[in-house]
Protein backbone atom coordinates (compact mmCIF):
# COMPACT_ATOMS: atom_id res chain seq x y z
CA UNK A 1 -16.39 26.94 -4.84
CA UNK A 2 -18.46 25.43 -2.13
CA UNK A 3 -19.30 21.72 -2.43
CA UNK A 4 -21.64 18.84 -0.36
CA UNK A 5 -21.16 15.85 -1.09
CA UNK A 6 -24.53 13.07 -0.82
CA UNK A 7 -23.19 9.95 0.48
CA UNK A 8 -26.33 6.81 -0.88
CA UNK A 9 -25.26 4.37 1.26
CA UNK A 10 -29.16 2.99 2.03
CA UNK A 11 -29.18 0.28 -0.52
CA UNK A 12 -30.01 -3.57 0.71
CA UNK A 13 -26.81 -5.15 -1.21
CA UNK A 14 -28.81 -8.45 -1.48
CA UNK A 15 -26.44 -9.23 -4.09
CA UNK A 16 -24.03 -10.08 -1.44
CA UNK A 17 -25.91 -12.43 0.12
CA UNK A 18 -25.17 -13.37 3.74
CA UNK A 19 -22.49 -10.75 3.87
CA UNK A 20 -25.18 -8.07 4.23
CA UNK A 21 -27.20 -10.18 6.26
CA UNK A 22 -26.78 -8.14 9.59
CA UNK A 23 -25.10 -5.25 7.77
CA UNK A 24 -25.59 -1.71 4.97
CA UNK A 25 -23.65 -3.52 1.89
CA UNK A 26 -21.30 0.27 2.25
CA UNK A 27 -20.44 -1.41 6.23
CA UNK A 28 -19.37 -4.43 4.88
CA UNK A 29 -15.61 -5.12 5.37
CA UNK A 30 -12.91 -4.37 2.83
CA UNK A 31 -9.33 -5.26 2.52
CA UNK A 32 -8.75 -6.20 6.07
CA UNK A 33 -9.04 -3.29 8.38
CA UNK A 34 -11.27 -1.06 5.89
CA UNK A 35 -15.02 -0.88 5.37
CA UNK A 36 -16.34 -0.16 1.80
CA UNK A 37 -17.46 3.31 2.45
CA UNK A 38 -14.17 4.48 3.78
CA UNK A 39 -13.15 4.75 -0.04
CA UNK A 40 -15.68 6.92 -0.94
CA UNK A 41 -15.59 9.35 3.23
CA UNK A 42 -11.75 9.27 2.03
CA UNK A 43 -11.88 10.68 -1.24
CA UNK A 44 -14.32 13.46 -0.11
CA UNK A 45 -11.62 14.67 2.61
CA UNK A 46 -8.57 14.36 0.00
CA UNK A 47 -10.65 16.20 -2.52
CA UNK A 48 -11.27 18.89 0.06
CA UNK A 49 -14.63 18.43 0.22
CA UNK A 50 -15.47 18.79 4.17
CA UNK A 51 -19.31 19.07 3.85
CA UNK A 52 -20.74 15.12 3.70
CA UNK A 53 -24.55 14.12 4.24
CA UNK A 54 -24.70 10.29 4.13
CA UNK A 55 -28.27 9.00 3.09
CA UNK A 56 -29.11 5.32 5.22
CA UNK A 57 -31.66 3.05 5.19
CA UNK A 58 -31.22 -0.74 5.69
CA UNK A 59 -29.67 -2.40 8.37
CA UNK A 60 -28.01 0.98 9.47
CA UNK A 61 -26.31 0.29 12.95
CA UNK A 62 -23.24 -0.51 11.95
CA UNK A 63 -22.66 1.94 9.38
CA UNK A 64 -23.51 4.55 12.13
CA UNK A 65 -21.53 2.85 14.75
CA UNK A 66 -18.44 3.19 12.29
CA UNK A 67 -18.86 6.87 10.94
CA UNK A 68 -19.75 8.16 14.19
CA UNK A 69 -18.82 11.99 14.37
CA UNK A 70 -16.40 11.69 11.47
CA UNK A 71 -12.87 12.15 13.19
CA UNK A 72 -10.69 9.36 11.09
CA UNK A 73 -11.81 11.50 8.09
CA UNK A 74 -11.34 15.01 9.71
CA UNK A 75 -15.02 15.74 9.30
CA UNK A 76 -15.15 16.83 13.14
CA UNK A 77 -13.65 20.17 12.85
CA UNK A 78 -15.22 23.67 12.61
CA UNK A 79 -17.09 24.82 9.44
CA UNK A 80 -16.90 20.77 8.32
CA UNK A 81 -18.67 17.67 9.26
CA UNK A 82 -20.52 14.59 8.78
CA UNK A 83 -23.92 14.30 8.90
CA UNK A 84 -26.09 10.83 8.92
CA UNK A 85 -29.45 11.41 7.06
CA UNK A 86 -31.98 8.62 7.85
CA UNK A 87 -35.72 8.80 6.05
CA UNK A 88 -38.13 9.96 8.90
CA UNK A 89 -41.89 9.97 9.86
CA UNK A 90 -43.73 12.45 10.96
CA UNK A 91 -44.70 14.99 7.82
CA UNK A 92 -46.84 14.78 4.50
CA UNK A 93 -43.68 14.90 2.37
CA UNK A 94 -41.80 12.29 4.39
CA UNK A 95 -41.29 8.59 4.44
CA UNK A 96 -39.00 5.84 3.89
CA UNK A 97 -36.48 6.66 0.65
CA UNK A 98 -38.35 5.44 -2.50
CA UNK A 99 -35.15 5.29 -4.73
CA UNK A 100 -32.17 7.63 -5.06
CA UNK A 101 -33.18 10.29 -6.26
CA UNK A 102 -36.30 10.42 -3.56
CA UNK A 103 -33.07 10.03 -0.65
CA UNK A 104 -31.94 13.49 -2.58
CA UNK A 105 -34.92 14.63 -2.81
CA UNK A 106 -36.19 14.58 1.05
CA UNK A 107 -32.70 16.05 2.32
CA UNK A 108 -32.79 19.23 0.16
CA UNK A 109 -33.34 21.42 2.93
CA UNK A 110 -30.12 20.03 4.28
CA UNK A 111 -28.05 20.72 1.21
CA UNK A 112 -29.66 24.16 0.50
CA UNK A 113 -28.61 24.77 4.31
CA UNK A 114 -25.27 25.22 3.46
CA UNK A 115 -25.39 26.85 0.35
CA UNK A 116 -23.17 25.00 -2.36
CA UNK A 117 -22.43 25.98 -5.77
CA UNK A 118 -22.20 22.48 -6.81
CA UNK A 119 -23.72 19.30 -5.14
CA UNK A 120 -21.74 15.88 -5.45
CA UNK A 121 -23.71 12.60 -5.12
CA UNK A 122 -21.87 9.58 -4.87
CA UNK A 123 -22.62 5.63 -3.99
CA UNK A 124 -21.25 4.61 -0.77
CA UNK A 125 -20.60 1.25 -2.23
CA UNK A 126 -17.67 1.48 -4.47
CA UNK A 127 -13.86 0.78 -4.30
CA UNK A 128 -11.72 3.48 -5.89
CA UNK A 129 -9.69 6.37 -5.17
CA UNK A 130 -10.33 9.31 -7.22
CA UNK A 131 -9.95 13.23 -7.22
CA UNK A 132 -13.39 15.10 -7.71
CA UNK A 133 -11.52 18.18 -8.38
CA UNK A 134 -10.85 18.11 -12.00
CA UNK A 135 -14.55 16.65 -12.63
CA UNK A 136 -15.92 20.22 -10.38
CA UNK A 137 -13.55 21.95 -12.64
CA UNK A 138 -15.02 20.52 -15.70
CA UNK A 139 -18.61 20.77 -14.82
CA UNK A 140 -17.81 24.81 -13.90
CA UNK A 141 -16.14 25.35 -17.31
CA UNK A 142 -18.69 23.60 -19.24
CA UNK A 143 -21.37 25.56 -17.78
CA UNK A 144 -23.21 22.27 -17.20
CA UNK A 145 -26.10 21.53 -15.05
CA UNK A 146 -25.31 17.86 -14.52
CA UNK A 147 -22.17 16.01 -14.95
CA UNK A 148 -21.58 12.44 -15.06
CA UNK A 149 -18.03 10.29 -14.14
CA UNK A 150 -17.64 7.71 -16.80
CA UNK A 151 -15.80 5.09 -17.78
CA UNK A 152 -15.15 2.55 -20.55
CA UNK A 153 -16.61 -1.04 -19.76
CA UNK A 154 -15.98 -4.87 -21.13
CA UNK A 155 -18.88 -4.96 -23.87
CA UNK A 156 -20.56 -8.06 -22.39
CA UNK A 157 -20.61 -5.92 -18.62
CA UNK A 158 -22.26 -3.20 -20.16
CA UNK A 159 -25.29 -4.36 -19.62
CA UNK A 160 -24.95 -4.16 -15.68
CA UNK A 161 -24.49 -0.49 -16.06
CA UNK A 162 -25.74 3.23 -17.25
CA UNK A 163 -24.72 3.24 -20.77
CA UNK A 164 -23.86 6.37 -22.32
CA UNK A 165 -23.21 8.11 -25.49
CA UNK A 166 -21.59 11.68 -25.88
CA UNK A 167 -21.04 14.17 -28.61
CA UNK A 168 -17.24 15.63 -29.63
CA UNK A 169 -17.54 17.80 -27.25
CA UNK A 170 -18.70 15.48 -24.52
CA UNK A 171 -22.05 16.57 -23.73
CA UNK A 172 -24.36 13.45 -23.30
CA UNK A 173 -27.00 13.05 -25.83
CA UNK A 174 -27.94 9.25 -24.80
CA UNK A 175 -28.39 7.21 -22.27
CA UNK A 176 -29.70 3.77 -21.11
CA UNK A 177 -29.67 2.35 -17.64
CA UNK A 178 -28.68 -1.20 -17.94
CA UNK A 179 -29.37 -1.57 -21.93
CA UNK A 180 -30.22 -5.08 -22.97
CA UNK A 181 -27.93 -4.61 -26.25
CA UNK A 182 -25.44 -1.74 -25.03
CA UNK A 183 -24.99 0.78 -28.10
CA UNK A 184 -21.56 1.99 -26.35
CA UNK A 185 -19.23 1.10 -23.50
CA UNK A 186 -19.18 4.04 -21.98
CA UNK A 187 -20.80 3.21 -18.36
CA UNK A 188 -21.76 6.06 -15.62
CA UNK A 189 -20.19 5.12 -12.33
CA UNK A 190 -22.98 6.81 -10.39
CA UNK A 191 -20.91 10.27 -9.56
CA UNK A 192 -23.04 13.01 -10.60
CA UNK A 193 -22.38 17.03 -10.00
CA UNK A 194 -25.81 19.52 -10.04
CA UNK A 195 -26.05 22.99 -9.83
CA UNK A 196 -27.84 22.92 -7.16
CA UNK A 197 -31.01 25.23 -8.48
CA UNK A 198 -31.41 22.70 -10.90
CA UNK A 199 -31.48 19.65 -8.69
CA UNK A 200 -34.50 21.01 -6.73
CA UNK A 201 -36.32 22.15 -10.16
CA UNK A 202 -35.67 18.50 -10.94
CA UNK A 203 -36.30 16.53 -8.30
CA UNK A 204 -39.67 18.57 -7.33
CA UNK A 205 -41.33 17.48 -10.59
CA UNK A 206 -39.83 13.97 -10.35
CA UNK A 207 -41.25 13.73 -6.76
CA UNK A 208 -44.69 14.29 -8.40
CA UNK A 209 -44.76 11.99 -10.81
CA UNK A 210 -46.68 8.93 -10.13
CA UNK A 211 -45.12 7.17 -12.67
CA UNK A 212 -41.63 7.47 -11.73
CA UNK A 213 -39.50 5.14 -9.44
CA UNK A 214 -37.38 8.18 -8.26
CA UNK A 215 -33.92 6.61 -9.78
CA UNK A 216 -31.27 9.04 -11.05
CA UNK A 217 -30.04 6.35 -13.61
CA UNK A 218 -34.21 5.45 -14.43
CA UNK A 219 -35.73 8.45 -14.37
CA UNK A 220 -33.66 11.82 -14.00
CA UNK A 221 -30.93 11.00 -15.80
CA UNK A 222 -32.76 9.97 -19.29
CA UNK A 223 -35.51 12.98 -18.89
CA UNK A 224 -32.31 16.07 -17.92
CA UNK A 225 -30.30 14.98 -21.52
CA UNK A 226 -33.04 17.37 -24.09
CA UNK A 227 -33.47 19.91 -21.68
CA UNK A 228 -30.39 20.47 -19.76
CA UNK A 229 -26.88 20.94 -20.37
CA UNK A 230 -25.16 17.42 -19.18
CA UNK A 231 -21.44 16.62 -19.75
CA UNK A 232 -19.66 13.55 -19.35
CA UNK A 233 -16.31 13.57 -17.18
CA UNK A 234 -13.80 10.69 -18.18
CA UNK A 235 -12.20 8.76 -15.11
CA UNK A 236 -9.27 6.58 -16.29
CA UNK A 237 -8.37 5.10 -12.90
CA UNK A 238 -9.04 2.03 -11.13
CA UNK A 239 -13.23 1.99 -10.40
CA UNK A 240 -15.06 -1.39 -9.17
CA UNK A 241 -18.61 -2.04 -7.82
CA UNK A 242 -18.44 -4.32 -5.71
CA UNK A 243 -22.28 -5.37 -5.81
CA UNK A 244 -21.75 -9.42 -6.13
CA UNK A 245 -19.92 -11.71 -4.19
CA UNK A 246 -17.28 -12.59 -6.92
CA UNK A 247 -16.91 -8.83 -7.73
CA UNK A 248 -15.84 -8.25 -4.07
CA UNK A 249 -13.93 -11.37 -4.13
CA UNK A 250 -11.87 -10.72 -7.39
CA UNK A 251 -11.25 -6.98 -6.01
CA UNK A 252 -9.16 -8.03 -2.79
CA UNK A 253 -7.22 -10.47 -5.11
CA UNK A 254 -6.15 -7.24 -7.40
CA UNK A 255 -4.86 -5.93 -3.97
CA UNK A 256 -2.12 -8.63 -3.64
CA UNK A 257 -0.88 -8.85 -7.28
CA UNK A 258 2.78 -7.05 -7.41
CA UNK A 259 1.61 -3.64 -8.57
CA UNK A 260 -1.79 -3.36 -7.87
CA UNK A 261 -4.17 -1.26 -9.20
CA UNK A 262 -5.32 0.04 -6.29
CA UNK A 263 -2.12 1.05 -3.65
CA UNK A 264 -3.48 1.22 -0.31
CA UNK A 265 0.21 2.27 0.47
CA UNK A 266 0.09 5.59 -1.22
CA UNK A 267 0.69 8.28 1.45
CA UNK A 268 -0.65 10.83 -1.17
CA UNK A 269 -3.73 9.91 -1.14
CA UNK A 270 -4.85 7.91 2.67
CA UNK A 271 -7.75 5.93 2.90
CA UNK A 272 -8.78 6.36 6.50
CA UNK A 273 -11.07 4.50 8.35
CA UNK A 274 -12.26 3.96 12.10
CA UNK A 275 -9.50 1.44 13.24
CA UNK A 276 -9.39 -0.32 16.82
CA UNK A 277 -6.01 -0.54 19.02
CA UNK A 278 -4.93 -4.26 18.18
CA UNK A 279 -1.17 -6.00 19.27
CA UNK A 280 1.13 -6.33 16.10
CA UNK A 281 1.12 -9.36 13.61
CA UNK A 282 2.33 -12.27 15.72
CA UNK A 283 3.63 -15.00 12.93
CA UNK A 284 5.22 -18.03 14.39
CA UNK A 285 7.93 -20.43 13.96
CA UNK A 286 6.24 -22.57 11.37
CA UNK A 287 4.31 -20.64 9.47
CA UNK A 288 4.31 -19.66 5.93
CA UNK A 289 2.62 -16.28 4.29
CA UNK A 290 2.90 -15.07 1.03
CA UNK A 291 1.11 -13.07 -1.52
CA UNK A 292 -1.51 -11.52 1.96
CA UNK A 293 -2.55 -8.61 3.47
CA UNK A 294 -2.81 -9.70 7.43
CA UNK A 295 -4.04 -7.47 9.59
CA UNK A 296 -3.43 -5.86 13.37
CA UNK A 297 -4.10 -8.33 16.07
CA UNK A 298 -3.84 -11.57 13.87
CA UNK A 299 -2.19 -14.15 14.99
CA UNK A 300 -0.82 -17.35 12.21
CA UNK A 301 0.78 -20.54 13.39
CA UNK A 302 0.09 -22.46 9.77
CA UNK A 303 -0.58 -21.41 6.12
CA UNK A 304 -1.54 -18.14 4.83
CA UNK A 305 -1.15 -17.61 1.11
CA UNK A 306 -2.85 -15.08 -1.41
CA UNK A 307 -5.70 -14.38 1.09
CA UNK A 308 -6.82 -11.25 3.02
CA UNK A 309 -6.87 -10.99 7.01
CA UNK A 310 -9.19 -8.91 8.87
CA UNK A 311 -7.72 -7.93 12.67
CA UNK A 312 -7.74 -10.61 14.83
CA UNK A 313 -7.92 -13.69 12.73
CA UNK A 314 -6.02 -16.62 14.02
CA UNK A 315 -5.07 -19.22 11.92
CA UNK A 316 -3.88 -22.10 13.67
CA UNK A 317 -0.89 -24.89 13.52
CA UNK A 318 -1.57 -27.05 10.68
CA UNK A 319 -4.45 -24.89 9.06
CA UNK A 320 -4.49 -23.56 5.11
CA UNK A 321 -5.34 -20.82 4.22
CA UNK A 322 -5.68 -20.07 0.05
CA UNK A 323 -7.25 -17.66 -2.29
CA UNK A 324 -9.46 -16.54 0.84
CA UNK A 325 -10.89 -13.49 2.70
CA UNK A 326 -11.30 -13.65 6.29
CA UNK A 327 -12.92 -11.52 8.41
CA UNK A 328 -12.44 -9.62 11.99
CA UNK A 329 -11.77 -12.33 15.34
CA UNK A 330 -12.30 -15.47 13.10
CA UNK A 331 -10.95 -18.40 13.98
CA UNK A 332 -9.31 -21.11 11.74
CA UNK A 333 -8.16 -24.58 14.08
CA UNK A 334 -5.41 -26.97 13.76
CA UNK A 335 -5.52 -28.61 10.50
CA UNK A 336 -8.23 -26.81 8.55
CA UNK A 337 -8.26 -25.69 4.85
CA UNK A 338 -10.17 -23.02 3.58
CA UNK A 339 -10.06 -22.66 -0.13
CA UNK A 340 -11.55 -19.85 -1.48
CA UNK A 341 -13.90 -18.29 0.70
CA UNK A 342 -15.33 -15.05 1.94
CA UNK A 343 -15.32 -15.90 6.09
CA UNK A 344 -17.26 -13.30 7.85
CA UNK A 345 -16.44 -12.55 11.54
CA UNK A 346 -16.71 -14.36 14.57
CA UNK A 347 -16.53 -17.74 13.02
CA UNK A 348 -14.86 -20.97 14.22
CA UNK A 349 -13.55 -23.52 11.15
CA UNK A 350 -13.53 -26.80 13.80
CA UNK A 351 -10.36 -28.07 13.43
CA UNK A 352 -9.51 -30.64 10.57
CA UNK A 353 -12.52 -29.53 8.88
CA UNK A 354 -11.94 -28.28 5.16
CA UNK A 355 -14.01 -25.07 3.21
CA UNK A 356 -14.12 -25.54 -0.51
CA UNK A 357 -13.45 -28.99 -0.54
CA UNK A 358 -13.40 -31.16 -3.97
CA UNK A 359 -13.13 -30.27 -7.86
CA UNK A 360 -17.23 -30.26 -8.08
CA UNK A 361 -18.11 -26.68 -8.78
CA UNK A 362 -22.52 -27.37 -9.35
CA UNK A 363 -23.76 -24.16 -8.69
CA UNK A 364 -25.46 -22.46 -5.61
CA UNK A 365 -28.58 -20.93 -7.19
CA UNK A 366 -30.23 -19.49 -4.02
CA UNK A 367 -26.92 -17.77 -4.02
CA UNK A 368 -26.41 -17.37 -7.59
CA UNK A 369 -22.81 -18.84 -7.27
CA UNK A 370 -20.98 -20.49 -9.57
CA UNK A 371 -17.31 -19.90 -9.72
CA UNK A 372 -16.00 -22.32 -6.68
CA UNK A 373 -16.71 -19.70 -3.47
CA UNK A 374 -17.98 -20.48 -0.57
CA UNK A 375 -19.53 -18.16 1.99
CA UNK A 376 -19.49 -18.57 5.88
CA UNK A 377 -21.80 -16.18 7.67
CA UNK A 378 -21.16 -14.27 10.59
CA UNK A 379 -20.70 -16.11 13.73
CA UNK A 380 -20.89 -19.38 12.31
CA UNK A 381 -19.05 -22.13 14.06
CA UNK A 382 -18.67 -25.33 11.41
CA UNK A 383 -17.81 -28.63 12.82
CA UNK A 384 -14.19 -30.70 12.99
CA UNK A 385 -13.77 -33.25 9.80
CA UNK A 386 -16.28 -31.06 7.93
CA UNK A 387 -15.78 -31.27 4.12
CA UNK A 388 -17.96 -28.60 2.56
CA UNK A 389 -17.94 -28.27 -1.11
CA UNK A 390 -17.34 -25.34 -3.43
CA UNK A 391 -20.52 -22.91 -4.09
CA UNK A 392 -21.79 -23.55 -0.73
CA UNK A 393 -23.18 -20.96 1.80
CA UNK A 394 -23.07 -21.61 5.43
CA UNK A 395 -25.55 -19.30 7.35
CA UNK A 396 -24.70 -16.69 10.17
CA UNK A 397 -25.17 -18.05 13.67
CA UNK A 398 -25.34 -21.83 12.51
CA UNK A 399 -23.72 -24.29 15.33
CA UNK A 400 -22.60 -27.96 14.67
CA UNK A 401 -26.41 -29.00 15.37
CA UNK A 402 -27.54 -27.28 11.79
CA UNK A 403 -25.58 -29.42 9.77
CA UNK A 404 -27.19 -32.01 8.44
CA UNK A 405 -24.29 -34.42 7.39
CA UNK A 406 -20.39 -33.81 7.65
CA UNK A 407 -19.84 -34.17 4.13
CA UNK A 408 -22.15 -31.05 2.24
CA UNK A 409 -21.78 -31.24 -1.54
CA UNK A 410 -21.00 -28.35 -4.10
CA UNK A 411 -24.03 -26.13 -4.10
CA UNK A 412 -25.73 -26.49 -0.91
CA UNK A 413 -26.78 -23.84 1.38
CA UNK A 414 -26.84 -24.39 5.56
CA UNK A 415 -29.43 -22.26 7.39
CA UNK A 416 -31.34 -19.43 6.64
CA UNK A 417 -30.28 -16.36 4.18
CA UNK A 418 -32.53 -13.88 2.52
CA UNK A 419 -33.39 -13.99 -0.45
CA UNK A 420 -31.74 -11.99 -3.47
């Protein structure tokens, strides 16, 4: 059994507002010294699957920067690799990826290069750990020509997803990308296996269809389920999209409950990632941490408590921080709080000053927040004595001068962020 595995990892991420900004949402940081596409690079290698094309588009540098020739996964060796697959000019039959299934579509020759028996397209943009394995072993012994991962859903979030319905013998005979009134809770977590012959037969005639909008879940999905043989493969392990800023919140705080659901400690199965050399934890007389995950390099004279450190953070004598994720070489001065935020790197919190501030939660609707976070931006530096409300989002690159007052209610957004 020969398997390649197609990495998407081109999509915009808008959902996660400033954190994707200057960044592919798969680059964006994860659990302190990880990136989100290390989850999905990681499972590949522990699977055994050594042949990885990794479809870009938006904002790629940094995604390229951090995969570079694949040695923290082992994907430098002979007969294995990684391979970055940008859209390209130049030919009739190229351009920039039109959806999914188009990114497939215009890197067949690279698939077909190596000659698979099975092709494995994944999103670059989930948190999980899981063995493709026993799904390749299903997908052989069914005979099938497409096989989908799935797994059950909260009713009222089945609407954010694929929606599928299977047989007794789990062959798919329905499904609905993001139903309005969900028939099932069975939801696709965008992990398909082809047989490769029939990717190309269906791709080629999706590729010609004007009306399409060349989307696996849209389009080739929904047309494959009369005509082809398509399974469903249930995963029962921990699975989370992390596509909206209180999704990726709410999945770092399931890494520091007790027993978490997702054990970054388990030697069985690493999750590697491109990591730079960085002193030990340095945690002075003083200080207080509980219930974190602090990174290489950091450095924490005050508070620290049911947060998330990138490398490098310094949190200062005097300073708070709660409920929080804070990113790479951030800086949090003497006598700051920050209260539930998402922190990007390179940021200064001027001392005194105070993120999340107040019990007024009015919501952020250029951001579309509405549970109490606030998001800093990369490289923002926020003035001493600040009090900055819950919901709010603070720009990347914004100095003391953007601020408009000292005191920014619940809700209110400081520079410029794109649009979702």
């Amino acid at each position: 059994m020969r398997t390649v595995a197609m990495i998407l990892a081109g999509g915009k991420g808008t959902r996660l507002s400033i954190l994707t900004q200057k960044r592919a949402k798969p680059a964006v940081p994860f659990a302190g010294k990880y990136r989100i596409i290390d989850f999905t690079l990681s499972n590949c290698v522990n699977s055994g699957i050594y042949l990885v094309g990794v479809c870009t588009q938006f904002r790629p540098r940094s995604l390229h920067e951090h995969i570079g020739s694949g040695a923290p996964w082992d994907l430098n060796g002979f007969h294995r690799g990684v391979w970055i697959l940008t859209p390209y000019l130049g030919r009739a039959d190229s351009d920039w990826y039109q959806g999914t299934a188009d990114a497939i579509y215009q890197n067949l020759d690279f698939i077909e290069h190596h000659r698979p028996t099975h092709v494995l397209i994944l999103a670059g943009d989930h948190v999980y750990k899981m063995n493709y394995n026993p799904m390749l072993r299903l997908h052989t012994e069914k005979n099938a020509d497409l096989t989908i991962a799935v797994l059950p859903v909260p009713l009222e979030e089945a609407s954010r997803f694929g929606i599928l319905e299977t047989d007794e013998e789990g062959r798919v005979i329905r499904f609905e990308e993001k139903p309005i009134r969900p028939r099932s809770t069975l939801a696709s977590m965008g992990i398909y296996v082809f047989r490769p012959e029939v990717l190309r037969e269906v791709l080629t005639e999706d590729a010609r269809n004007p009306e399409s909008t060349h989307d696996f879940g849209k389009d080739i999905i929904p047309r494959m389920i009369e005509a082809y043989r398509v399974y469903a493969y249930r995963f029962s392990g921990y699975w989370v999209d992390v596509g909206t800023v209180q999704a990726y919140w709410e999945a770092h705080m399931d890494l520091l409950a007790d027993n978490p659901p997702l054990d970054l400690h388990d030697r069985e199965w690493v999750i590697h990632t491109r990591s730079e050399e960085r002193p030990p934890v340095n945690i002075r007389t003083g200080a207080h941490v509980a219930h974190s995950l602090i990174s290489d390099g950091c450095i924490i004279e005050g508070t620290v408590e049911y947060s998330v450190l990138s490398p490098g953070v310094r949190v200062k004598r005097g300073a708070v921080v709660r409920y929080s994720v804070i990113m790479t070489d951030t800086v949090i001065e003497p006598g700051a709080v920050v209260d539930r935020c998402i922190v990007d790197k390179n940021v200064v919190v001027g001392a005194e000053a105070h993120l999340g501030y107040g019990m007024d939660y009015s919501p952020n609707r250029l951001g579309d927040l509405s549970s109490g976070l606030t998001l800093v931006g990369k490289n923002a530096i926020i003035p001493p004595n600040a009090r900055i409300g819950r919901n709010c989002i603070i720009a990347g690159d914004v100095t003391p001068e953007d601020f408009p007052d000292l005191h920014l209610p619940s809700g209110t957004t400081v520079g410029v962020i794109a649009p979702l």
